[in-house]
Protein backbone atom coordinates (compact mmCIF):
# COMPACT_ATOMS: atom_id res chain seq x y z
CA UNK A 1 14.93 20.88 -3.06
CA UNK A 2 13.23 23.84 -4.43
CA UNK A 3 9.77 24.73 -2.56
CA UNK A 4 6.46 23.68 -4.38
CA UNK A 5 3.32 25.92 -4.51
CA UNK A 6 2.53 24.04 -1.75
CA UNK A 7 4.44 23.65 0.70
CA UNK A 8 3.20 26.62 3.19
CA UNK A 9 5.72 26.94 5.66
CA UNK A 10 4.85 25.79 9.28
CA UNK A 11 7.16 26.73 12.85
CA UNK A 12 6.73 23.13 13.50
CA UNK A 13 9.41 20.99 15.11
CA UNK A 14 9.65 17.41 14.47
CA UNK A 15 10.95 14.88 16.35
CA UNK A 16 11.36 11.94 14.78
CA UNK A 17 13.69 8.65 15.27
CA UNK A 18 13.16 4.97 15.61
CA UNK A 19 11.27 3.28 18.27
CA UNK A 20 13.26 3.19 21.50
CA UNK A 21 14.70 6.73 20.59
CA UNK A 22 13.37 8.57 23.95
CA UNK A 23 10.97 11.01 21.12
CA UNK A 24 7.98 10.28 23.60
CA UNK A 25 9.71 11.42 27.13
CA UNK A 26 11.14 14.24 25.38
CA UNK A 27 7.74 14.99 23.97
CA UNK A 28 5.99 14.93 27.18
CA UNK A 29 8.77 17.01 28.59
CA UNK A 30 7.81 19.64 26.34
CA UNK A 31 4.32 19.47 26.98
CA UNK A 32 5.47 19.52 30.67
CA UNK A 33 7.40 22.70 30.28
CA UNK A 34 4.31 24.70 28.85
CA UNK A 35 4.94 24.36 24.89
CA UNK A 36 1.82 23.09 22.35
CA UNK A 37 3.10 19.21 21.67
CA UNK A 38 1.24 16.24 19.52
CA UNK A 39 1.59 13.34 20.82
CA UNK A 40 2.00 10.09 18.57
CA UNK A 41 -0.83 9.77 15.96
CA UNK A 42 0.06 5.80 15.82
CA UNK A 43 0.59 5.18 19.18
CA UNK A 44 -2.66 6.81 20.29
CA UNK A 45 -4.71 4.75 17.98
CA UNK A 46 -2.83 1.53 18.55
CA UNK A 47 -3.73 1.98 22.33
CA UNK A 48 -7.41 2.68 21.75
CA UNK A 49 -7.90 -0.37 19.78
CA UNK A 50 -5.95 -2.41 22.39
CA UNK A 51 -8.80 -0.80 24.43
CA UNK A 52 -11.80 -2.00 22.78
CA UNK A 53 -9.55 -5.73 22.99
CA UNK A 54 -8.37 -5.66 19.59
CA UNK A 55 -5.07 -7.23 19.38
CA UNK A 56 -1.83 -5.83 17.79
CA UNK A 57 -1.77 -8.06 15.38
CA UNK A 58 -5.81 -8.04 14.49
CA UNK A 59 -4.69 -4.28 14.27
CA UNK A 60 -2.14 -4.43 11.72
CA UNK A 61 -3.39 -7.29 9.75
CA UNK A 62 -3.61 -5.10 6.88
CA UNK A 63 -0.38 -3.43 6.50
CA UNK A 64 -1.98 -0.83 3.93
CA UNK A 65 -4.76 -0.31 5.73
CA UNK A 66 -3.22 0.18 8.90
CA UNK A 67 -0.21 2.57 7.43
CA UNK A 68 -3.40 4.92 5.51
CA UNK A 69 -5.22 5.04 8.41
CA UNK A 70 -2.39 6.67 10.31
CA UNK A 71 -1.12 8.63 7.47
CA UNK A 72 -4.42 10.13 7.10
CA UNK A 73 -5.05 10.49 10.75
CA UNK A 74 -1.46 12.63 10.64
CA UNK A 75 -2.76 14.63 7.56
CA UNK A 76 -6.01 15.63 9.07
CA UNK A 77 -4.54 16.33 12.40
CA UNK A 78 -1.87 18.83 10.64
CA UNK A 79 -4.64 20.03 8.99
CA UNK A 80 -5.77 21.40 11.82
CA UNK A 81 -3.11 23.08 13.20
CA UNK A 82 -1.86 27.03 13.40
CA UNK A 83 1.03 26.85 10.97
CA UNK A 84 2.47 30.15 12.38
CA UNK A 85 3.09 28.67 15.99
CA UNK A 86 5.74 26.69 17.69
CA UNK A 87 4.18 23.45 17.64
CA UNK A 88 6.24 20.17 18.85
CA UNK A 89 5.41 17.39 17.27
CA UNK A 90 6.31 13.29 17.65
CA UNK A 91 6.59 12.13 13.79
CA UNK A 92 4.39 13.95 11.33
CA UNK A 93 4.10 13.25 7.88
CA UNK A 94 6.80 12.47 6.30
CA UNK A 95 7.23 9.34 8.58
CA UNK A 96 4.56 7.69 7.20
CA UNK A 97 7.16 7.26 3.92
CA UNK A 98 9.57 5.03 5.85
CA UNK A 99 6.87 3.27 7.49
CA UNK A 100 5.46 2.29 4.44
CA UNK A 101 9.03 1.25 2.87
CA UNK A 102 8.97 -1.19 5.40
CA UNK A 103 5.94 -2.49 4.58
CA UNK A 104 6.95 -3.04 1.25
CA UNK A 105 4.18 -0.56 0.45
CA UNK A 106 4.67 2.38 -2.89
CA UNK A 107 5.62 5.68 -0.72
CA UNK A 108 3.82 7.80 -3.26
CA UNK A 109 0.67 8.69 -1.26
CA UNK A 110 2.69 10.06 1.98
CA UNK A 111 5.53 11.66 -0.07
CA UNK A 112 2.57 13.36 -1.70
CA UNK A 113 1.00 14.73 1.60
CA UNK A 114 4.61 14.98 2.92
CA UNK A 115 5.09 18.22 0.16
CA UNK A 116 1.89 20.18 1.11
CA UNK A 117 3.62 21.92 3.85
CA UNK A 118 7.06 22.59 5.13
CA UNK A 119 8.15 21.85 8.59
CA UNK A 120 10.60 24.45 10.58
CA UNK A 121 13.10 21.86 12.20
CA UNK A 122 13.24 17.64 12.17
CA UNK A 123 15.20 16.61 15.07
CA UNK A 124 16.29 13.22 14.83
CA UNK A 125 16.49 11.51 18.59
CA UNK A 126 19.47 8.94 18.00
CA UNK A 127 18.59 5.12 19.01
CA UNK A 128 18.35 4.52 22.77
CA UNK A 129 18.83 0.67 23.87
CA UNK A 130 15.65 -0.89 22.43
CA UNK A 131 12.87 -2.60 25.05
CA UNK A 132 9.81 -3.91 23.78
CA UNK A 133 6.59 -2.44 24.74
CA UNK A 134 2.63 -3.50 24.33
CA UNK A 135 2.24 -1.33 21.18
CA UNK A 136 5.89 -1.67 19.67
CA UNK A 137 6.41 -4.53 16.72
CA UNK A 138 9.64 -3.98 16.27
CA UNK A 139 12.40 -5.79 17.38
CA UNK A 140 16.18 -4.20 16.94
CA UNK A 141 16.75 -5.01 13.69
CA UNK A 142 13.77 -3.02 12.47
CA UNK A 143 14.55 0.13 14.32
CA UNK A 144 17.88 0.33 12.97
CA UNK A 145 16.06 0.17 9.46
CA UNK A 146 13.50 2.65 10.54
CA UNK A 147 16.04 4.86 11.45
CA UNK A 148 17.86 5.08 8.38
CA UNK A 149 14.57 5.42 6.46
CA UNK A 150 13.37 8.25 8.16
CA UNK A 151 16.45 9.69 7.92
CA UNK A 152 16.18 9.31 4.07
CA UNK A 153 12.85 10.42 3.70
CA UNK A 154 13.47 13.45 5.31
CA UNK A 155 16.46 14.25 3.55
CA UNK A 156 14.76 13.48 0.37
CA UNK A 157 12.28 16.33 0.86
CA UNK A 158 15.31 18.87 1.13
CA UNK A 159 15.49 19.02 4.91
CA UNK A 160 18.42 19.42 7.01
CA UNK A 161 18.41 16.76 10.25
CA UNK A 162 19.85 17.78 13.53
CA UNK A 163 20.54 14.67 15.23
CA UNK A 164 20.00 14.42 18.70
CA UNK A 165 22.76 12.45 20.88
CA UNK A 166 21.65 10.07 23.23
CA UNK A 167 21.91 11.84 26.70
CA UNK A 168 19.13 12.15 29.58
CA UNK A 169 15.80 13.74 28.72
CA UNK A 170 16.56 16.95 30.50
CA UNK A 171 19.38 17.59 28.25
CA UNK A 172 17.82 16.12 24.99
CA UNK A 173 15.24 18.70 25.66
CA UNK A 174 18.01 21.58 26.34
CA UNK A 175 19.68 20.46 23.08
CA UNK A 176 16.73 21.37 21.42
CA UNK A 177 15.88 24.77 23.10
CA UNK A 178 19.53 25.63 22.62
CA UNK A 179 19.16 24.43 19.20
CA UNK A 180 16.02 26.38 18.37
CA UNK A 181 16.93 30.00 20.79
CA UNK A 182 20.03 30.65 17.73
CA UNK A 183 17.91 30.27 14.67
């Protein structure tokens, strides 16, 4: 893929992957290890609203609605950011696109935003064995879809994918240090 106009090149790191695929504890890792990290846009607001006693599925009732609102929330909160640091982020943009595939929502809106800037690195975190959580919808199946999807999406936008074996944290987050020190 040829680079738009827009796309303003970032030294953002994405790690993306399916649910179950460890991209949180790596995350947090990161964070813990003194490098600028975003957690989870859809996590984070799934969790508030469990707060205020809203329940998951009172949450996503509204597939489209629910799906904007995070795509948005991810927009606005890139928006924000210094595109010339090393920022580590779980999902961004272009995640949105698979999550609204599954939905059986059109993709044009986030492969819109997903062109208006160009992350450094997407890091795929390969599946771990799936547990169900009090935000997480998905059930096996589904993350095995979700998986290929983002995969896709990413690739569709020109990006290379360095998939991420599944080994502990410590070394996940090596991989990706290693990964990152020879580029």
């Amino acid at each position: 893929m040829t680079l738009t106009s827009l796309d303003i090149p970032t030294h953002w790191q994405v790690i993306t992957g399916a649910p179950c695929s460890g991209k949180t504890a790596v995350i947090d890792t990161l964070g813990r290890q003194g490098f600028r990290v975003v957690p989870e846009t859809a996590r984070a607001y799934i969790e508030q609203q469990l707060a205020e006693e809203r329940s998951l599925s009172e949450i996503k009732a509204n597939p489209l609605a629910f799906e904007r609102h995070i795509l948005m929330a991810k927009v606005r909160s890139e928006l924000s950011l210094p595109k010339n640091e090393r920022i580590f982020m779980d999902r961004a943009v272009p995640d949105s696109i698979a999550y609204y595939q599954i939905e059986g929502l059109d993709p044009a809106e986030p492969i819109r935003f997903s062109r208006e800037v160009r992350y450094q690195t997407i890091f795929l975190m390969e599946r771990l064995c799936f547990e169900k959580d009090d935000v997480r919808t998905e059930d096996e199946a589904l993350a095995f879809r979700l998986e290929t999807l983002l995969e896709e999406s990413y690739a569709s936008l020109g990006y290379a994918i360095i998939r991420v074996p599944v080994m502990s944290v410590r070394e996940r987050v090596e991989f990706i240090l290693d990964y990152l020190q020879f580029r």
